[in-house]
Structure formats: structure tokens, C-alpha cells
C-alpha atoms as a PDB file:
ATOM      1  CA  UNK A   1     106.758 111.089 110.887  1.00  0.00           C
ATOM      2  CA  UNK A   2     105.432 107.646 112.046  1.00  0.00           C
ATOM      3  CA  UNK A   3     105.432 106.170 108.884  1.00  0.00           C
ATOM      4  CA  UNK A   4     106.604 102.844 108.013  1.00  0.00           C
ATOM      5  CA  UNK A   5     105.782 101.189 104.305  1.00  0.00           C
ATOM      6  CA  UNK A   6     103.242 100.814 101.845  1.00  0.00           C
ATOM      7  CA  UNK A   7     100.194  99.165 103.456  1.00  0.00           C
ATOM      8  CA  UNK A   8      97.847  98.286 100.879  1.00  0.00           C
ATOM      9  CA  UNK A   9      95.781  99.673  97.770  1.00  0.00           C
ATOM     10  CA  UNK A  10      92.418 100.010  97.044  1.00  0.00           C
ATOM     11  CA  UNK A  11      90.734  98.660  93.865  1.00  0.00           C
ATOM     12  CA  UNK A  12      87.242  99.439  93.712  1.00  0.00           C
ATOM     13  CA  UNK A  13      85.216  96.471  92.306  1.00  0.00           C
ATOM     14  CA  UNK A  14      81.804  95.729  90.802  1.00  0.00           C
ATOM     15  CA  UNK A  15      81.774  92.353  91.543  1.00  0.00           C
ATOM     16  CA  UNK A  16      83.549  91.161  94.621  1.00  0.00           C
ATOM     17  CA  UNK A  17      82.788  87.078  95.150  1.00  0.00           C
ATOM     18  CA  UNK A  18      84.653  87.216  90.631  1.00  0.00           C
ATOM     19  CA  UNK A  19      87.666  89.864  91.417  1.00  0.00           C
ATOM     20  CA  UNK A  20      88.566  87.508  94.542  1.00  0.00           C
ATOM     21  CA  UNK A  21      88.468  84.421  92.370  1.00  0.00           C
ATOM     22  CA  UNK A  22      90.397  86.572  89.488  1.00  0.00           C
ATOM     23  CA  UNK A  23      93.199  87.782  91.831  1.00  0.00           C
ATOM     24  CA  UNK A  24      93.640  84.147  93.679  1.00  0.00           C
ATOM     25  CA  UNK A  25      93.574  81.501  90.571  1.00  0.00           C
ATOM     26  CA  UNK A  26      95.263  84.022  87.878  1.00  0.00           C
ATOM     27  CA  UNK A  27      97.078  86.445  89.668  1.00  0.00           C
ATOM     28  CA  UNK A  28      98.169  83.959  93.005  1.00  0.00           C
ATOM     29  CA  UNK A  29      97.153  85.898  95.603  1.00  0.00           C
ATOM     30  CA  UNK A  30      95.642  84.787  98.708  1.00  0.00           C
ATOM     31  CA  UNK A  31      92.428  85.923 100.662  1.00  0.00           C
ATOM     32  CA  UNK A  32      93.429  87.262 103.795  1.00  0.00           C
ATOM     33  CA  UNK A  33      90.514  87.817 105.353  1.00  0.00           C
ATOM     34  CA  UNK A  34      87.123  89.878 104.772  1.00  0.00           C
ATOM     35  CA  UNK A  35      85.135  92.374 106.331  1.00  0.00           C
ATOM     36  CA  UNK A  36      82.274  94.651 105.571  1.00  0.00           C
ATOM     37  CA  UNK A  37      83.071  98.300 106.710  1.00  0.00           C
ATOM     38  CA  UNK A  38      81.676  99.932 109.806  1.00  0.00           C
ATOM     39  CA  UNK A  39      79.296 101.934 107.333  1.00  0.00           C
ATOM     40  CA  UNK A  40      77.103  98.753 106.772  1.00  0.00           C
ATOM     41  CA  UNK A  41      77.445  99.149 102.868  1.00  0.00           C
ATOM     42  CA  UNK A  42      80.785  98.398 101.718  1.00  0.00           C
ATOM     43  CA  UNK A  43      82.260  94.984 101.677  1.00  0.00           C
ATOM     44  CA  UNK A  44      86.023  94.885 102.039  1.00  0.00           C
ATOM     45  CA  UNK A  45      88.604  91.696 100.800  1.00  0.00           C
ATOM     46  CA  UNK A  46      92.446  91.405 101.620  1.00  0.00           C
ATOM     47  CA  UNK A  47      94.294  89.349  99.326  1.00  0.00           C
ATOM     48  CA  UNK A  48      98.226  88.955  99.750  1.00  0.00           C
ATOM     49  CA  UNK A  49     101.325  86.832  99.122  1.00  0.00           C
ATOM     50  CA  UNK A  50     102.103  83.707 101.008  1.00  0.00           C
ATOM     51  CA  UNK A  51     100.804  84.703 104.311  1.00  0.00           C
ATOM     52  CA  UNK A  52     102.972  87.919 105.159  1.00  0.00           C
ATOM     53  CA  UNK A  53     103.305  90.999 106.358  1.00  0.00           C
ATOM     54  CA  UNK A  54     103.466  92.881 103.019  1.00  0.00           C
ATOM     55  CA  UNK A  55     101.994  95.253 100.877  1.00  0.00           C
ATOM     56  CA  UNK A  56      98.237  94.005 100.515  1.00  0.00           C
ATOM     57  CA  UNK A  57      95.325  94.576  97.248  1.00  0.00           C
ATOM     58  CA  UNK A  58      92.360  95.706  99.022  1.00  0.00           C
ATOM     59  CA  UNK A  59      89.152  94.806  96.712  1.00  0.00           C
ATOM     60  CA  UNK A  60      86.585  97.417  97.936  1.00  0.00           C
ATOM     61  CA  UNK A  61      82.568  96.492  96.634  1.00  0.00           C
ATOM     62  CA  UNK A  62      79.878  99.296  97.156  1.00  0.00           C
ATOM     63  CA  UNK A  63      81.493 102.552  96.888  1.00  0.00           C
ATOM     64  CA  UNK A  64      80.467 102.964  93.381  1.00  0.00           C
ATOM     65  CA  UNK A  65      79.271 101.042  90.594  1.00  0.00           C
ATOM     66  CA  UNK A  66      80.070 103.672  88.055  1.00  0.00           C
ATOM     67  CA  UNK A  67      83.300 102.782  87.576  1.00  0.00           C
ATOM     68  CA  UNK A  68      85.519 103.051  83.929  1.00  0.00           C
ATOM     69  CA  UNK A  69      85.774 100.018  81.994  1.00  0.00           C
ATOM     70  CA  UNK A  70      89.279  99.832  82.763  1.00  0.00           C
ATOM     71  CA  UNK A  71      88.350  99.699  86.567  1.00  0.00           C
ATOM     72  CA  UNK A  72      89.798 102.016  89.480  1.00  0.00           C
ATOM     73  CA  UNK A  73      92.511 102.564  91.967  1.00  0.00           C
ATOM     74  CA  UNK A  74      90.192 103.669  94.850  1.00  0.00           C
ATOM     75  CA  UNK A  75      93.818 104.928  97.148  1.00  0.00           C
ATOM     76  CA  UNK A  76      96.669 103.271  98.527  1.00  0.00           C
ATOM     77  CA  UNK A  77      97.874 103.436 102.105  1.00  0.00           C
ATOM     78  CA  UNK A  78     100.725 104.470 103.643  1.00  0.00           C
ATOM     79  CA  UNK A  79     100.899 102.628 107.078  1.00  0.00           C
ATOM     80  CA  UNK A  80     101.342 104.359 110.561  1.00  0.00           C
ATOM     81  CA  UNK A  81     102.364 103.407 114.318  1.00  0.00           C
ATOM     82  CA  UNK A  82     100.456 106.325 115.870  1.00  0.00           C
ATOM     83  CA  UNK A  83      97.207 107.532 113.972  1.00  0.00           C
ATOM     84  CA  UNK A  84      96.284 110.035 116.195  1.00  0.00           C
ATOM     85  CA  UNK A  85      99.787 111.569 115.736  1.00  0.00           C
ATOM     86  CA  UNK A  86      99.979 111.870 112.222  1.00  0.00           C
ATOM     87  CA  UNK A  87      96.573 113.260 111.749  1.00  0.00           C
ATOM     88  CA  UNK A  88      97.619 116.146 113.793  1.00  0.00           C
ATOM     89  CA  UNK A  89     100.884 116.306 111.845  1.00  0.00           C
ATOM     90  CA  UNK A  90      98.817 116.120 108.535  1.00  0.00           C
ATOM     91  CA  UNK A  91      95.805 118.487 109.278  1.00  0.00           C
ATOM     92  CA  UNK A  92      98.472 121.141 110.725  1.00  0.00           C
ATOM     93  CA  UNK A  93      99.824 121.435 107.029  1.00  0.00           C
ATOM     94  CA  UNK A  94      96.395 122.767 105.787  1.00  0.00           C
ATOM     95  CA  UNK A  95      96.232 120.310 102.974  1.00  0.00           C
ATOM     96  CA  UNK A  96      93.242 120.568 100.132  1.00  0.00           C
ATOM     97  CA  UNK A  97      91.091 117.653 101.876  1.00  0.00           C
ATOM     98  CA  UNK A  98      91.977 115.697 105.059  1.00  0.00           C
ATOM     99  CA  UNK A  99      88.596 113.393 106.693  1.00  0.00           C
ATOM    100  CA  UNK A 100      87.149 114.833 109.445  1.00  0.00           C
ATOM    101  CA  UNK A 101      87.951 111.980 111.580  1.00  0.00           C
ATOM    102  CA  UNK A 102      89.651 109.007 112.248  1.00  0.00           C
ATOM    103  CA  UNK A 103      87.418 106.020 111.155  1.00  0.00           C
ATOM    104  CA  UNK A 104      87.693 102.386 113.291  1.00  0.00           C
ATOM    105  CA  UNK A 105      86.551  99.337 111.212  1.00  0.00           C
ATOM    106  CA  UNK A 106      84.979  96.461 113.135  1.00  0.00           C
ATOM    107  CA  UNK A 107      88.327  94.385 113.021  1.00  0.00           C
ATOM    108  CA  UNK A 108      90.008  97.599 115.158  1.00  0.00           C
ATOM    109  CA  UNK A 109      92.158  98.925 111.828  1.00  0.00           C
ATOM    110  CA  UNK A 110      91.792 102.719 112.226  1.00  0.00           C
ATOM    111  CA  UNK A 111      92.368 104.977 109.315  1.00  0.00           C
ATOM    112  CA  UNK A 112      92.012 108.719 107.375  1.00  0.00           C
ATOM    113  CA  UNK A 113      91.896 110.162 103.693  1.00  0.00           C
ATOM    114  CA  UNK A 114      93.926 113.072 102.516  1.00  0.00           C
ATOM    115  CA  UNK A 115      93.774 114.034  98.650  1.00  0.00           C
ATOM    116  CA  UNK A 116      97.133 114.260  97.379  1.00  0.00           C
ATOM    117  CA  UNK A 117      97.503 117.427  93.984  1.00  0.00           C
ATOM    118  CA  UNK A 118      95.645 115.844  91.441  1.00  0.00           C
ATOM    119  CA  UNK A 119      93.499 114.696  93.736  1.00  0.00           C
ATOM    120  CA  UNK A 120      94.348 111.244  94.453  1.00  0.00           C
ATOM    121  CA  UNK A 121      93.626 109.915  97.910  1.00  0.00           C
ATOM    122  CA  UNK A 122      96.021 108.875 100.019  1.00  0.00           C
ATOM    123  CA  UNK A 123      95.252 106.884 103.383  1.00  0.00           C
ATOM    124  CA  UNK A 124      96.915 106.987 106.564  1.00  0.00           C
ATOM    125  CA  UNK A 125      96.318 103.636 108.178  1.00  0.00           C
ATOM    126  CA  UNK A 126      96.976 101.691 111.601  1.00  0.00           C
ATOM    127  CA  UNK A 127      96.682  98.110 111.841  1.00  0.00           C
END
């Protein structure tokens, strides 16, 4: 297995422009950078501590406005050297749900879903 840490999670947002100014002034994050994915609807923000290499909040807008009042955990990531490699490894263990292909965003990060038992997703993700 070519796994190394945590990457990031995903927190699906209604408004993205508030949750970014919610996470930096009360929680102390930073903004990392933004993207919008390489489906042309969502819009994706990165938000860290001081700069680093660590574990990252990923504030996802457009998957779903139908979210609970108590928001949602879209997924969290579990970060990889070799993409192609573990999505062999993974989709040779006949889970319930692995993607049917490795997606590239525009910034080059490549990445899959599996859906974990109680059907939680799980990413597999390459910077």
C-alpha cells in the first residue's frame, strides 16, 4: 500500500465566499488556494494551518444544496504516491462502489471514490 497520511476532508458548503471567511477569522485557518473542478460546476477552497504540508479542510460549493442543517462531511482523503497503483489494488478487492476512473483536476491533483460499510466515501488522492 502507497499510502501515506490523512490528506484532507471534504465539507460540503452552501455558501462558499461565508464558510471561507468563517474558517479563516474564527477558526484560523488559512486559504490555500482555490479551484473550480474539472466538471465546470463545483467550486473547490483549501484552507490549512500556517502554510504546511498537513492535513487540509476542503470547502466543496455545488454538489448539493440540500444539505442538513447541521451541514456535511462530503469524504476525507487518504493520500497516495502512486494512484494508478492503488486503484488496481482497491478495485481488485471487489469493494461495494469504487469510481470508474481516475479524475485529474485542472491544478494536476488526481483522485478516486470508494464507499467505505456504511457508506461513507473515502478518497484516494495524489497531489
Amino acid at each position: 500500500m502507497a499510502q501515506k497520511r490523512l490528506d484532507h476532508v471534504g465539507i460540503m458548503v452552501r455558501d462558499l465566499e461565508q464558510t471561507i471567511s468563517f474558517y479563516t477569522k474564527v477558526v484560523g485557518l488559512e486559504l490555500k488556494g482555490r479551484l473550480p473542478h474539472s466538471n465546470g460546476v463545483i467550486e473547490l477552497a483549501f484552507l490549512g494551518f500556517n502554510g504546511s504540508g498537513e492535513t487540509e479542510v476542503e470547502l466543496i460549493q455545488g454538489y448539493s444544496d440540500a444539505l442538513p442543517a447541521e451541514g456535511r462531511v462530503h469524504h476525507f482523503a487518504v493520500s497516495t504516491d502512486d494512484i494508478e497503483a492503488e486503484y488496481k489494488r482497491v478495485k481488485a478487492l471487489e469493494v461495494p462502489h469504487i469510481d470508474d476512473e481516475i479524475v485529474t483536476l485542472p491544478n494536476g491533483h488526481r483522485y478516486f471514490f470508494i464507499h467505505g460499510p456504511e457508506g461513507e466515501w473515502i478518497e484516494f488522492f495524489q497531489r
